[in-house]
C-alpha atoms as a PDB file:
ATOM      1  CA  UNK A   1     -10.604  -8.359  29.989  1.00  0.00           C
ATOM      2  CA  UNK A   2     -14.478  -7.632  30.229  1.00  0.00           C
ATOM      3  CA  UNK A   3     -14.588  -4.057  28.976  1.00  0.00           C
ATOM      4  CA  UNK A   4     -17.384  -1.712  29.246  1.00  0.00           C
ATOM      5  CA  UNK A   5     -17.897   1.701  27.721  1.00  0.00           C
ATOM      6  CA  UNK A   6     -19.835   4.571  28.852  1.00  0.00           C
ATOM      7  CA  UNK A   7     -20.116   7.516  26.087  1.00  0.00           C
ATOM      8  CA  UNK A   8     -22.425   9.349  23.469  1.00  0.00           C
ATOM      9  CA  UNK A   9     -21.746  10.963  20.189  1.00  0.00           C
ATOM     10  CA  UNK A  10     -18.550  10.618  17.823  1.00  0.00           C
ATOM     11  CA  UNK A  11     -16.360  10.938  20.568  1.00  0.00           C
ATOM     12  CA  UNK A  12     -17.842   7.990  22.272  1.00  0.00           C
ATOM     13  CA  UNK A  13     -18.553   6.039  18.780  1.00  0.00           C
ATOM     14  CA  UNK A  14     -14.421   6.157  17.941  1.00  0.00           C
ATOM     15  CA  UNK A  15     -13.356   5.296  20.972  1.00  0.00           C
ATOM     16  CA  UNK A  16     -15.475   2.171  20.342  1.00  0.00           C
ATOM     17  CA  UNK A  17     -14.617   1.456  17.148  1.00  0.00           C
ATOM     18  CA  UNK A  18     -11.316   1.417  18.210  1.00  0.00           C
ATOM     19  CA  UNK A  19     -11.767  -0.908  21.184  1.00  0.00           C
ATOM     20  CA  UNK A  20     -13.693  -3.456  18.530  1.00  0.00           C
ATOM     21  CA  UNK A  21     -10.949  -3.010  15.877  1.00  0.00           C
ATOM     22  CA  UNK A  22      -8.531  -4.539  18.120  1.00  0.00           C
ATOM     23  CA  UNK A  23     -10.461  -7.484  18.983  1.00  0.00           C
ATOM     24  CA  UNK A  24     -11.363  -6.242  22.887  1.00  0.00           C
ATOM     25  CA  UNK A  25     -14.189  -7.814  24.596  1.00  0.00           C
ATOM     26  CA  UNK A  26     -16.356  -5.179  24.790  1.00  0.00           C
ATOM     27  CA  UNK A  27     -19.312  -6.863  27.209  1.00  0.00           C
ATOM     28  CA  UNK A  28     -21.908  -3.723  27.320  1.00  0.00           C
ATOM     29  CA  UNK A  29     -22.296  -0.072  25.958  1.00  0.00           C
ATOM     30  CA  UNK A  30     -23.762   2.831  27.971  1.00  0.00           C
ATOM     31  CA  UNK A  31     -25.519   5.867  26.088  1.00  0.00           C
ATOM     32  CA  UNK A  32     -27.262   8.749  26.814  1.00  0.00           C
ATOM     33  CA  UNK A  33     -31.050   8.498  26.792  1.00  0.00           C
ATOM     34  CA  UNK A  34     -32.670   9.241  23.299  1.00  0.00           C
ATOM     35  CA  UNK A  35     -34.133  12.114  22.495  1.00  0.00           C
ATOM     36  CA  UNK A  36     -37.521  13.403  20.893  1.00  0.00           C
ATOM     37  CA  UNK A  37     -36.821  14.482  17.611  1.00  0.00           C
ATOM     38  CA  UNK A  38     -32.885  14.010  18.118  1.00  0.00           C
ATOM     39  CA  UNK A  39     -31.004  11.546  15.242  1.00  0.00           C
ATOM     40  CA  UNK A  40     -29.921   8.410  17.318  1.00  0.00           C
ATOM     41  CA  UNK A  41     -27.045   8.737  18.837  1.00  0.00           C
ATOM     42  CA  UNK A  42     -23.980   7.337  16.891  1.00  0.00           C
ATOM     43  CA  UNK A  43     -22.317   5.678  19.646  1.00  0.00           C
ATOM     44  CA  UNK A  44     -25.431   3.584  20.136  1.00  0.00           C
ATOM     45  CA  UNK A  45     -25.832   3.122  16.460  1.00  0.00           C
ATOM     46  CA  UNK A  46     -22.539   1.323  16.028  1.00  0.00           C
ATOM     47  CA  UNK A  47     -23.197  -0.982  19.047  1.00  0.00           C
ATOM     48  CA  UNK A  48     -26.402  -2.204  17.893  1.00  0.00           C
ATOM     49  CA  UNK A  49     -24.759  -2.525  14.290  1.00  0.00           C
ATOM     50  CA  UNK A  50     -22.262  -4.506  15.914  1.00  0.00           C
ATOM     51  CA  UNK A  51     -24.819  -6.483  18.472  1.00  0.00           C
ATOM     52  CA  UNK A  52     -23.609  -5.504  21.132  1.00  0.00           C
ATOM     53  CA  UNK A  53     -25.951  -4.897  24.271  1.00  0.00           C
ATOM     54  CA  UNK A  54     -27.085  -0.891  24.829  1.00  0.00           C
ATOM     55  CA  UNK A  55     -28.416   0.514  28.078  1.00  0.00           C
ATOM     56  CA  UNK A  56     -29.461   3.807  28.457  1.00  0.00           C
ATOM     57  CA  UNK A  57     -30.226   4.872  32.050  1.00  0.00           C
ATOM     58  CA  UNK A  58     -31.303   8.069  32.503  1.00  0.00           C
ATOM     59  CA  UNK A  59     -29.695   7.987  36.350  1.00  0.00           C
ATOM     60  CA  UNK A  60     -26.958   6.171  37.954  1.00  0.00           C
ATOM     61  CA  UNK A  61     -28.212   6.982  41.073  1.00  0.00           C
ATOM     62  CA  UNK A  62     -30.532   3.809  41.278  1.00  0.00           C
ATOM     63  CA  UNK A  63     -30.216   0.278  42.458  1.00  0.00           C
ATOM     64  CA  UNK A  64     -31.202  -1.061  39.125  1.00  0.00           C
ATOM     65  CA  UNK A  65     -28.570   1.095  37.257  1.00  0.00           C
ATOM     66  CA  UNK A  66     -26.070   0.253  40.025  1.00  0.00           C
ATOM     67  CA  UNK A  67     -27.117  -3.935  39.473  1.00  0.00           C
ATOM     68  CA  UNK A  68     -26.959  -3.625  35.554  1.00  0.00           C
ATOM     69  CA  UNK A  69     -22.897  -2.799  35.705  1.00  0.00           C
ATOM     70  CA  UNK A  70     -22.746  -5.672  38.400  1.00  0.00           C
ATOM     71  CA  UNK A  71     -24.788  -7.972  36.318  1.00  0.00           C
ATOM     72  CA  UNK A  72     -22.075  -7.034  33.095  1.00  0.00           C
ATOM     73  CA  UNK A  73     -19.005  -8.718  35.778  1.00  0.00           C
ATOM     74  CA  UNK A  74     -16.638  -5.715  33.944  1.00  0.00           C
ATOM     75  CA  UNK A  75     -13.022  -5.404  34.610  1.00  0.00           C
ATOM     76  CA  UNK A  76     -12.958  -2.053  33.498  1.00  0.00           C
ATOM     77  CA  UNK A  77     -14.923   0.802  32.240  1.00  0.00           C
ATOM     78  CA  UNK A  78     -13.764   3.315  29.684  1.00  0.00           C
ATOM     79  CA  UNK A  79     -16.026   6.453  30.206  1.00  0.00           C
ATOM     80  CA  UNK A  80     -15.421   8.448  26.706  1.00  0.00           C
ATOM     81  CA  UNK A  81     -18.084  11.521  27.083  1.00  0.00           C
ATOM     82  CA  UNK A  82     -20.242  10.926  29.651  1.00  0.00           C
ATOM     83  CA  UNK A  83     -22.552  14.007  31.359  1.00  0.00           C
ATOM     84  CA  UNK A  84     -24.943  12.375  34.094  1.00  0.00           C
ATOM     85  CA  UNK A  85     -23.436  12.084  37.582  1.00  0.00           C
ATOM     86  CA  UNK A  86     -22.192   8.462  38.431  1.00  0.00           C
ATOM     87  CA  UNK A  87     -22.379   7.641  42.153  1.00  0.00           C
ATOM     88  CA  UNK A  88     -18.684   6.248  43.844  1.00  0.00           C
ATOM     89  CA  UNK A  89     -20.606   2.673  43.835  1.00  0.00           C
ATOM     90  CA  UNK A  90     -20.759   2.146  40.644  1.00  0.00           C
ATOM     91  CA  UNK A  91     -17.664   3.627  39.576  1.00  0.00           C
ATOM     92  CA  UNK A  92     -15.870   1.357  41.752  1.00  0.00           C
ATOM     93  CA  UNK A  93     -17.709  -2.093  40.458  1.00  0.00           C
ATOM     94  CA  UNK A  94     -15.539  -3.013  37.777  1.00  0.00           C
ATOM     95  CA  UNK A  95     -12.663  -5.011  38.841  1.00  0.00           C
ATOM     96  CA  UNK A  96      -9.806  -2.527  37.892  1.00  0.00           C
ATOM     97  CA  UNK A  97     -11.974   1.016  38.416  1.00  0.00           C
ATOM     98  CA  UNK A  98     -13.513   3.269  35.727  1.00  0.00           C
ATOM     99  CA  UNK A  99     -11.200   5.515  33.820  1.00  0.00           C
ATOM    100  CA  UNK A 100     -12.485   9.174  32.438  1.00  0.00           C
ATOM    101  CA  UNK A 101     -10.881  11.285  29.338  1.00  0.00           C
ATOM    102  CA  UNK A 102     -11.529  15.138  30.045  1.00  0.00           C
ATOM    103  CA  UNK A 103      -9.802  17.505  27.824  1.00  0.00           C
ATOM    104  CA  UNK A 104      -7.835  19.654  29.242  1.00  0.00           C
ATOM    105  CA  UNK A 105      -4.950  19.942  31.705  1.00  0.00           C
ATOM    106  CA  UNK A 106      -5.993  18.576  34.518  1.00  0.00           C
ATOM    107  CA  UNK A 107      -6.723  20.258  37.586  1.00  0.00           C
ATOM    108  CA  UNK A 108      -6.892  23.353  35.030  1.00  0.00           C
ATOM    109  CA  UNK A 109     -10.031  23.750  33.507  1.00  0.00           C
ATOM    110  CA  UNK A 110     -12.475  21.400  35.379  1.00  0.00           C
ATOM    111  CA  UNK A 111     -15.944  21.811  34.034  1.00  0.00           C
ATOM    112  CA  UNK A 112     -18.129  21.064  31.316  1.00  0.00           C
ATOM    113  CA  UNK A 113     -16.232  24.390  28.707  1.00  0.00           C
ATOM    114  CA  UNK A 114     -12.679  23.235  29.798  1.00  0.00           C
ATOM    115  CA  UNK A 115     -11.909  23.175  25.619  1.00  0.00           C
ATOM    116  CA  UNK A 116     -13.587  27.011  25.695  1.00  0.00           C
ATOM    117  CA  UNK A 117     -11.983  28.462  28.773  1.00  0.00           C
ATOM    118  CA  UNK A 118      -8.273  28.137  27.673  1.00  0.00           C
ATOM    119  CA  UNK A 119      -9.204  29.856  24.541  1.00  0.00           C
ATOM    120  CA  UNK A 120     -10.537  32.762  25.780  1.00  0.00           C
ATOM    121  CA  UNK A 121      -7.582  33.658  28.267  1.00  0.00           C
ATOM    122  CA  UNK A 122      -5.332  33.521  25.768  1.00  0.00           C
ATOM    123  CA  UNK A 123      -3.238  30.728  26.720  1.00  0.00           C
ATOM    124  CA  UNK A 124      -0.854  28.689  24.167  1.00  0.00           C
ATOM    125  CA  UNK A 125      -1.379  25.338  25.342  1.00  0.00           C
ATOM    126  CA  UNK A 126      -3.775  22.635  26.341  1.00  0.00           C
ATOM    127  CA  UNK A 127      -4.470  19.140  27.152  1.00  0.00           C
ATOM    128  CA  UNK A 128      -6.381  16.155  28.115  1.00  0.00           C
ATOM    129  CA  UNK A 129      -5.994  14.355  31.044  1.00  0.00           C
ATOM    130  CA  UNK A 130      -7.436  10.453  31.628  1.00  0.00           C
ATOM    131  CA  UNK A 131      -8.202  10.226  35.257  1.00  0.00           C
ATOM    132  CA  UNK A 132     -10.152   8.131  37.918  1.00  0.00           C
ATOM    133  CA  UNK A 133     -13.331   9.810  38.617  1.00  0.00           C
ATOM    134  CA  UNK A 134     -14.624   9.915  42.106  1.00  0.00           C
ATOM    135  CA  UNK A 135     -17.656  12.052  42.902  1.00  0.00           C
ATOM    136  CA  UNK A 136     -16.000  15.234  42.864  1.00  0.00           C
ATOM    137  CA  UNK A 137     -16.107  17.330  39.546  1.00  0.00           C
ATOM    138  CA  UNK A 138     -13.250  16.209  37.574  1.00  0.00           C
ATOM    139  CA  UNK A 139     -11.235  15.705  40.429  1.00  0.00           C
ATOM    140  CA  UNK A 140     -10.164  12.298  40.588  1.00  0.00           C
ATOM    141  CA  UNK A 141      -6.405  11.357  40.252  1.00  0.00           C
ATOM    142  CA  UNK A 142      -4.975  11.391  37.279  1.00  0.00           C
ATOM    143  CA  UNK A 143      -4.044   8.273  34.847  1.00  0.00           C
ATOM    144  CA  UNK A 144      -2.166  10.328  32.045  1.00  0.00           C
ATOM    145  CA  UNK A 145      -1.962  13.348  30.692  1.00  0.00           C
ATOM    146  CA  UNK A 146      -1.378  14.637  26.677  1.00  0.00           C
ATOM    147  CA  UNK A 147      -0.624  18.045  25.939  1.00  0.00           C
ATOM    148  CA  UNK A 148      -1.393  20.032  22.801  1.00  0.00           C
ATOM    149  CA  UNK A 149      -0.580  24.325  21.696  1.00  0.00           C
ATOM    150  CA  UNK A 150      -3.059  26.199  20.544  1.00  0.00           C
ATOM    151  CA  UNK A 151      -2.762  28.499  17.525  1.00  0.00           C
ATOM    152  CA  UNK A 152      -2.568  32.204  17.578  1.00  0.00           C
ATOM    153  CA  UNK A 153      -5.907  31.433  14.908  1.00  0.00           C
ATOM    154  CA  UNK A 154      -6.901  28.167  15.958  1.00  0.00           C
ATOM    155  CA  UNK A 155     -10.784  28.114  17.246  1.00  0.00           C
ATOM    156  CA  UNK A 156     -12.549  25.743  19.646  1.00  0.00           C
ATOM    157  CA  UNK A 157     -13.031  23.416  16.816  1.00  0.00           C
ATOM    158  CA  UNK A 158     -10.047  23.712  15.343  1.00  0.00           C
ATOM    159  CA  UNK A 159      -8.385  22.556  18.663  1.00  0.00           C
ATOM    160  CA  UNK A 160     -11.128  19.794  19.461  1.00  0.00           C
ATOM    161  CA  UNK A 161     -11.447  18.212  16.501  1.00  0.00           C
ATOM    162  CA  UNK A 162      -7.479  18.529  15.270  1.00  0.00           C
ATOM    163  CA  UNK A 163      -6.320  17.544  18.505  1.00  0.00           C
ATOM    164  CA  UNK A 164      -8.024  16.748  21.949  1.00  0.00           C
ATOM    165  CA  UNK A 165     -10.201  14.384  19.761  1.00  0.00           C
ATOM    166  CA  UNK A 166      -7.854  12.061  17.737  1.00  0.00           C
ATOM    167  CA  UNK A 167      -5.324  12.400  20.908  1.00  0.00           C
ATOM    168  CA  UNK A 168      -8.129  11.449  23.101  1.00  0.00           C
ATOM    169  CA  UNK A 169      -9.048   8.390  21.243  1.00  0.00           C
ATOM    170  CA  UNK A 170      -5.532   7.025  21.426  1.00  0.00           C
ATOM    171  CA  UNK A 171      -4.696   8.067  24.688  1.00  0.00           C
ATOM    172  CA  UNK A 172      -8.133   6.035  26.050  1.00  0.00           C
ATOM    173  CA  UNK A 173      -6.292   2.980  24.595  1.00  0.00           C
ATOM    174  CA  UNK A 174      -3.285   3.664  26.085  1.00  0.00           C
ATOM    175  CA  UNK A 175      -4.823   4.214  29.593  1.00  0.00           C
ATOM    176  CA  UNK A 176      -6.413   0.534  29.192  1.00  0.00           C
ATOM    177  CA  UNK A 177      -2.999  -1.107  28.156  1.00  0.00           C
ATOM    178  CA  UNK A 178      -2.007   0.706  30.979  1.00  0.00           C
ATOM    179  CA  UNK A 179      -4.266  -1.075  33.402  1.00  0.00           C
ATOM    180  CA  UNK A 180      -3.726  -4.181  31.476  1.00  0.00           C
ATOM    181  CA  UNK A 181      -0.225  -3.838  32.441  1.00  0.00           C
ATOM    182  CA  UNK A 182      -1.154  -3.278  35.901  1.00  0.00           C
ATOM    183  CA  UNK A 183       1.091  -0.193  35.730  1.00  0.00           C
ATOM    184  CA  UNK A 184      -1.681   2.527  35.249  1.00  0.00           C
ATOM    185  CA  UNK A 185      -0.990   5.973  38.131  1.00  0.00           C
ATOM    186  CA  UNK A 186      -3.030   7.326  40.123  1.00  0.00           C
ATOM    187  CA  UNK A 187      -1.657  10.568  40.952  1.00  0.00           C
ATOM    188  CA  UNK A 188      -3.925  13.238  43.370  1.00  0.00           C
ATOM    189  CA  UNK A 189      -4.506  16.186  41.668  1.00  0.00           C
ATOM    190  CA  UNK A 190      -3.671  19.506  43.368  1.00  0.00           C
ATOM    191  CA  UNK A 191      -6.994  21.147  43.591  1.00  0.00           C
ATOM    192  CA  UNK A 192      -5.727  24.240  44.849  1.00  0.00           C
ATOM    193  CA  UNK A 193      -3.351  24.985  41.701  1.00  0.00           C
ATOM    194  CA  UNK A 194      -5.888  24.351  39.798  1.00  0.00           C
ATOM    195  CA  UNK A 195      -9.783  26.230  38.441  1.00  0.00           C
ATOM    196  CA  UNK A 196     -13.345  25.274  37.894  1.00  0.00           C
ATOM    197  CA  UNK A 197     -15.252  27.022  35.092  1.00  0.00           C
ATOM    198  CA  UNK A 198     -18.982  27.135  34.298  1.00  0.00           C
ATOM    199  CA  UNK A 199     -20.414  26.880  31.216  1.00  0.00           C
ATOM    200  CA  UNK A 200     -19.096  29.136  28.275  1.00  0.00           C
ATOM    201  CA  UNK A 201     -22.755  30.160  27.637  1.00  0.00           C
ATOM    202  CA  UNK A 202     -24.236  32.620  25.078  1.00  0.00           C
ATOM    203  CA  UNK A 203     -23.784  35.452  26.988  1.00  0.00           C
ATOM    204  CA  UNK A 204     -20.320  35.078  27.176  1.00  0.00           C
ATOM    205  CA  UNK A 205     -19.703  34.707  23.696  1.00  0.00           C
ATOM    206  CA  UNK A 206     -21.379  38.366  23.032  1.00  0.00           C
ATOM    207  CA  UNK A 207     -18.399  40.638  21.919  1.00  0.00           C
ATOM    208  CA  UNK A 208     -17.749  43.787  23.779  1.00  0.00           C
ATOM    209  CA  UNK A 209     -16.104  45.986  21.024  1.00  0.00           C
ATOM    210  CA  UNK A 210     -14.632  48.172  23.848  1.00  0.00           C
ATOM    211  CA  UNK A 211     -12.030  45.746  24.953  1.00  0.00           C
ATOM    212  CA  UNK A 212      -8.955  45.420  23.085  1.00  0.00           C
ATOM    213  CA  UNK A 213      -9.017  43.368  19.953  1.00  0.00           C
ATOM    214  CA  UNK A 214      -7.013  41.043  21.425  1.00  0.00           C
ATOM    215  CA  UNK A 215      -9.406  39.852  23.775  1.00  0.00           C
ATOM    216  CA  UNK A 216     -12.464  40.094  21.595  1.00  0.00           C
ATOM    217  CA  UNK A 217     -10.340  37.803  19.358  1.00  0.00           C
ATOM    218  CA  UNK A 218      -9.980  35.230  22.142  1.00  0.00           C
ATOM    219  CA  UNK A 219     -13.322  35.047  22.794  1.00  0.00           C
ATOM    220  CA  UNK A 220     -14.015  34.735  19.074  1.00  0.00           C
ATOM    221  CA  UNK A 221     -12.306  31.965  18.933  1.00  0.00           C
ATOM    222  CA  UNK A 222     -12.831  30.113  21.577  1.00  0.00           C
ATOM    223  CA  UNK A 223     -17.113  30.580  20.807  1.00  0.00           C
ATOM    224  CA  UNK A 224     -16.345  28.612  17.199  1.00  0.00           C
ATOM    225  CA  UNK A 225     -18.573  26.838  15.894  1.00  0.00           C
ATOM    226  CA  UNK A 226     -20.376  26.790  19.837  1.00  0.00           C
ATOM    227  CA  UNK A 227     -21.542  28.758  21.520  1.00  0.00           C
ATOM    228  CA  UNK A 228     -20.967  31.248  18.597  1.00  0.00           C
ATOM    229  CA  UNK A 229     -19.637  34.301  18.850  1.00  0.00           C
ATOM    230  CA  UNK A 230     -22.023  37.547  18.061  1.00  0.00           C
ATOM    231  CA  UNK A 231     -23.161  41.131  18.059  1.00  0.00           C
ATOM    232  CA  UNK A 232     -25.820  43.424  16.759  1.00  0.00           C
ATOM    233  CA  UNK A 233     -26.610  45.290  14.009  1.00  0.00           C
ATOM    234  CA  UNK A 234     -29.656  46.925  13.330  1.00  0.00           C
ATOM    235  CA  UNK A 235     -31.028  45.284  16.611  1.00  0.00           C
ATOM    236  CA  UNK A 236     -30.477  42.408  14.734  1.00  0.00           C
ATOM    237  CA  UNK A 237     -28.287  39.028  16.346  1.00  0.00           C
ATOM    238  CA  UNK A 238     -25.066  38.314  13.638  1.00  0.00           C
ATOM    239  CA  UNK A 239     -23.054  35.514  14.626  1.00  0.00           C
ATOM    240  CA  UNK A 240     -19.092  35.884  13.773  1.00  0.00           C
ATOM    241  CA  UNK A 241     -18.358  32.865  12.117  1.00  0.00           C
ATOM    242  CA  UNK A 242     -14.824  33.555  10.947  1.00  0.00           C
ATOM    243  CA  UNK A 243     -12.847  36.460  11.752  1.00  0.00           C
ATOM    244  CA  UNK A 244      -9.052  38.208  12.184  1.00  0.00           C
ATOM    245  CA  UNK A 245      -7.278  40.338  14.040  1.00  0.00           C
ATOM    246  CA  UNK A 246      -6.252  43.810  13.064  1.00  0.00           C
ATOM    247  CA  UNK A 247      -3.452  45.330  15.421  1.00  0.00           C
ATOM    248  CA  UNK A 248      -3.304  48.312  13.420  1.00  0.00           C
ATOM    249  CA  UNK A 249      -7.055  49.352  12.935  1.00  0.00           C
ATOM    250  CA  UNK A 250      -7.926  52.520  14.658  1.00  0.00           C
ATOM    251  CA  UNK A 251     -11.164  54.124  15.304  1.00  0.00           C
ATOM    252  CA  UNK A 252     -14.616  54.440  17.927  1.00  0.00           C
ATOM    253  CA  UNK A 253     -15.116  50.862  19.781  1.00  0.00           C
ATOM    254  CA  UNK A 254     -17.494  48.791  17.263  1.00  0.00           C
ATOM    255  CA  UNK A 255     -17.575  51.627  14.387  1.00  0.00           C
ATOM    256  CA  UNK A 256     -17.056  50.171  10.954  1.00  0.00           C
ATOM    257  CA  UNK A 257     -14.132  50.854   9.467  1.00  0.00           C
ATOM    258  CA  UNK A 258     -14.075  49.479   6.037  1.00  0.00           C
ATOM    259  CA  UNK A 259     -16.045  46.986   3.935  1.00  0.00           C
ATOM    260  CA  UNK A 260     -14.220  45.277   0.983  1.00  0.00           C
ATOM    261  CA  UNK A 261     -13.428  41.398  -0.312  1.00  0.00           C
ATOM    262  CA  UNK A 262     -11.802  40.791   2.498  1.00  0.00           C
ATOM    263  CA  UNK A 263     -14.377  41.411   4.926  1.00  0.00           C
ATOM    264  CA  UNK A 264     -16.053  43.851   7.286  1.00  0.00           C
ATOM    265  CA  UNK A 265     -13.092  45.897   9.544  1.00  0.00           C
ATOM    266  CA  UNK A 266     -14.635  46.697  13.115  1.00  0.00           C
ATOM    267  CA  UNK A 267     -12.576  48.778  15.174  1.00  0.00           C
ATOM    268  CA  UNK A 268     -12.132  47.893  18.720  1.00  0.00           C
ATOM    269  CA  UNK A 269     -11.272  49.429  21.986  1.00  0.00           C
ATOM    270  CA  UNK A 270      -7.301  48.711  20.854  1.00  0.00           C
ATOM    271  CA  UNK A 271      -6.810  47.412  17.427  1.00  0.00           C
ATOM    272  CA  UNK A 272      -9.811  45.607  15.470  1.00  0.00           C
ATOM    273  CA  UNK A 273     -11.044  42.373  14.212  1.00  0.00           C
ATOM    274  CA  UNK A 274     -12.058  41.596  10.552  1.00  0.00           C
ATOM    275  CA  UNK A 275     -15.105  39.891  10.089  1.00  0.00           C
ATOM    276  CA  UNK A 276     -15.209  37.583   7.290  1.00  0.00           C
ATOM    277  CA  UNK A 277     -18.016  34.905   7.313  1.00  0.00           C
ATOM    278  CA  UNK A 278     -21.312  35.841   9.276  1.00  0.00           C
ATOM    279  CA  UNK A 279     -24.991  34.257  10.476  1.00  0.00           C
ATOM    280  CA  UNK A 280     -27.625  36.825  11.064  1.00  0.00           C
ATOM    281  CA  UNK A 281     -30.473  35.863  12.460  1.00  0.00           C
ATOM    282  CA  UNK A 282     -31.682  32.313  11.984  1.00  0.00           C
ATOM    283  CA  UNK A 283     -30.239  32.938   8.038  1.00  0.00           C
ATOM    284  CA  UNK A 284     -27.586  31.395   5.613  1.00  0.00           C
ATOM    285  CA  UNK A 285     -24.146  31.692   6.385  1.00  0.00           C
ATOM    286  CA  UNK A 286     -22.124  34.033   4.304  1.00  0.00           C
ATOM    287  CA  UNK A 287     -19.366  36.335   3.214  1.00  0.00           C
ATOM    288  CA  UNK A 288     -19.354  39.787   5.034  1.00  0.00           C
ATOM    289  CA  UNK A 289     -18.958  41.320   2.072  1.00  0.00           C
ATOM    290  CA  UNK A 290     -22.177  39.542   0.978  1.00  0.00           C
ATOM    291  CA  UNK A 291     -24.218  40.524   4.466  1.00  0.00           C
ATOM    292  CA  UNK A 292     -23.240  43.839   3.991  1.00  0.00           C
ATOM    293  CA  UNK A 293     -24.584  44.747   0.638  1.00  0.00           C
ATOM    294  CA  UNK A 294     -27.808  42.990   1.930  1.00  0.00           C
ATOM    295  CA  UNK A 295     -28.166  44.950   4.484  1.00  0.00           C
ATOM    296  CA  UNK A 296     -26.887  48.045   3.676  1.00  0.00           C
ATOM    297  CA  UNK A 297     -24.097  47.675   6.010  1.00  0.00           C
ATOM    298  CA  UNK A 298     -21.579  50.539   5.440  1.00  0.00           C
ATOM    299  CA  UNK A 299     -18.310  52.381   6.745  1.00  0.00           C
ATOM    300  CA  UNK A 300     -19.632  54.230   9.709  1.00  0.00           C
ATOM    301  CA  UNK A 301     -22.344  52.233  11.358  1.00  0.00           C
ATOM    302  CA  UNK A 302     -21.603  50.661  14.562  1.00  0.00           C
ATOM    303  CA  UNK A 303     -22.054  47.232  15.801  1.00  0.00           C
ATOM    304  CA  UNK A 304     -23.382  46.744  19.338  1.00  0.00           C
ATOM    305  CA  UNK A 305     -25.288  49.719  19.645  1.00  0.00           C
END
């Protein structure tokens, strides 16, 4: 079978390596254009390590893009992190279709933050879902689906790279055995059961210390390592880059309740969270404890005002 996949990064770079490791006949590799100043991509580094041919369109909304897959005569494609739009035209060239891995619970979560979103609302469990992609966002039928819990302390990359990665890499092969077979679904997905999220951008990852600490802790966790959580102090941007929560803190909504070894206790609008690695600025990263001495943080002041 004439395979070709269309991905960037490490994502995109094991799912190949996998493919080749098995012996597939992997025809042609798709990458995101390069970028000024940007480390090649290592997706694209592996193919040409391999020689294997690398395109990098920066549309699929041409006739040249839509006559290199033709010229390639794929059976499949395996599309393993992809983020330009691909038109219904050329998604439907290869002889068997083009198959997409999105992580999360398909129709939950469509979007580009579907790891972030779950995160933040508190909920227990996850996914990823390999589906057909038609033109729609994310809303193609579905091929298989993988679920995964999330920890009451587990972060964005905690669940990413613990779970939705290494399960997405094997569940990519599975989906092509699957079509192989001839016995790979395609089931409609429910759109109206489901939701569409945005971007979790930077201003949602600023913490509101009035909310209860539960919910500050959610969004904590679901801005590690990106978009990063943060607040002020001193007028000054400090990213949280580890923290806890702290049912039984009590005191004024961002007021500092304690600084020891253990970190920097912020009291929230129910509870509080204890901060215990920290960014500020553009600076090192570093123990709270550590932050606070250097800047003369202390039991009292307030964060976020």
């Amino acid at each position: 079978m004439r395979i070709v996949v269309h991905g960037q990064q490490a994502f995109g770079k094991a799912v190949l390596e996998n493919l080749l490791e098995r012996g597939e006949n992997v025809v042609g590799v798709f990458c995101a254009p390069d970028k000024d100043g940007r480390p090649t991509d290592p997706m694209k580094e592996l193919a040409l390590e391999k020689g294997l041919p690398v395109h990098q369109p920066a549309s699929w909304k041409t006739p040249e893009a839509e006559e290199l897959m033709r010229s390639l005569k794929p059976d499949v494609c395996m599309m393993a992190y992809v983020l330009l739009f691909v038109p219904q035209k050329v998604l439907d060239v290869p002889t068997h279709g083009t198959f997409q891995y999105h992580p999360s619970l398909l129709p939950d979560h469509r979007g580009p933050s579907s790891i972030n979103w779950p995160i933040a609302m508190g909920k227990t469990k996850t996914g990823l879902t390999i589906f057909w992609p038609n033109e729609g966002l994310d809303e193609g039928p579905i091929l298989l689906q993988k679920d995964v819990e999330i920890g009451p302390d587990e972060t964005l990359g905690d669940v990413y790279f613990n779970k939705l990665f290494p399960l997405g890499v094997d569940a990519m092969i599975e989906s092509l055995e699957l079509v192989k077979a001839g016995k790979a679904p395609k089931i409609k997905q429910d759109l109206e059961k489901g939701s569409y999220e945005s971007w979790f951008k930077k201003d949602l990852a600023k913490l509101d210390w009035a909310k209860p600490a539960a919910e500050i802790y959610n969004t904590i966790r679901a801005a590690i390592p990106q978009p990063a959580p943060w607040t002020t102090h001193k007028g000054e941007q400090l990213n949280i880059l580890e923290a806890r929560k702290d049912d039984g803190a009590r005191g004024a909504p961002g007021a500092v309740l304690s600084v020891s070894a253990d970190g920097v206790l912020v009291a929230a609008g129910k509870g509080g969270i204890l901060i215990k690695r920290v960014r500020a600025g553009k600076g090192d990263k570093t123990t709270a404890q550590d932050y606070a001495s250097a800047s003369g943080l202390k039991t009292g002041d307030k964060f976020g005002a």
